[in-house]
Protein backbone atom coordinates (compact mmCIF):
# COMPACT_ATOMS: atom_id res chain seq x y z
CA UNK A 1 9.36 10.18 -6.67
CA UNK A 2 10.41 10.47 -10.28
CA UNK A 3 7.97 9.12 -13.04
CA UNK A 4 5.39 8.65 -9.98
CA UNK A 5 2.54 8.94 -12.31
CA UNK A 6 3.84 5.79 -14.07
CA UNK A 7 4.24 3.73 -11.20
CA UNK A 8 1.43 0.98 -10.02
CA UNK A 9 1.70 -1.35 -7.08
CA UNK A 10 0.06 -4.32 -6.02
CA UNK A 11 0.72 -6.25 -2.99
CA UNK A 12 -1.20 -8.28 -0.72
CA UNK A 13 -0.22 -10.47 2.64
CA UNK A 14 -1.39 -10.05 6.33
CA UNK A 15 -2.29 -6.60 7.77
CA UNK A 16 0.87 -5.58 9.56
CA UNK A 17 3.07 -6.80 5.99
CA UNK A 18 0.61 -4.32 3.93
CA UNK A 19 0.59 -1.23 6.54
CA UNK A 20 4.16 -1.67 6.74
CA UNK A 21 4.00 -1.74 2.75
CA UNK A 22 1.64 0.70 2.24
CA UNK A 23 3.14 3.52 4.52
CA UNK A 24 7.00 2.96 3.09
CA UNK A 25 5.47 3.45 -0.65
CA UNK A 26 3.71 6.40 0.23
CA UNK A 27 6.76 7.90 2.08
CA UNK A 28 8.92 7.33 -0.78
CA UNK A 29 5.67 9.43 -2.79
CA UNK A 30 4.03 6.72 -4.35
CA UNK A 31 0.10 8.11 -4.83
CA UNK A 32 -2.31 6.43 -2.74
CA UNK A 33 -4.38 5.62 -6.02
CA UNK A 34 -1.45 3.87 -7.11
CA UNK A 35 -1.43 1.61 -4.41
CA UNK A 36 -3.62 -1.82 -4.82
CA UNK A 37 -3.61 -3.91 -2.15
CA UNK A 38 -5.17 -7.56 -0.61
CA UNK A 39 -5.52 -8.62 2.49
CA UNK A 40 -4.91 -12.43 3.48
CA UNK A 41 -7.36 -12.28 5.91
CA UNK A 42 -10.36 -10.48 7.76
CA UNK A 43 -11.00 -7.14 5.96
CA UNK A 44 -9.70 -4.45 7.40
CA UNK A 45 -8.85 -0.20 6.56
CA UNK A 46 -5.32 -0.21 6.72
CA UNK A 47 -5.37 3.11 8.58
CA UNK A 48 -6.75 1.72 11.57
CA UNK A 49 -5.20 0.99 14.80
């Protein structure tokens, strides 16, 4: 992604919103320390199924 180093994202909503988030940014190269994120709701790793 161009200028990905100047990029920071924040998002929050329910868990299947912010996986769905989550995984588009990082295809499209976004770094993972980039990506802040909230959950409305339980808790949860993101990378879990």
């Amino acid at each position: 992604m161009n200028n990905g180093s100047r990029i920071i994202v924040y998002v929050c909503g329910p868990v299947l919103f912010l996986r769905a988030a989550v995984l588009g940014l990082r295809k499209f190269g976004v770094e993972q320390d980039k990506i802040h994120y909230e959950f409305f709701g339980p808790a949860l790793n993101l990378e879990q199924n």
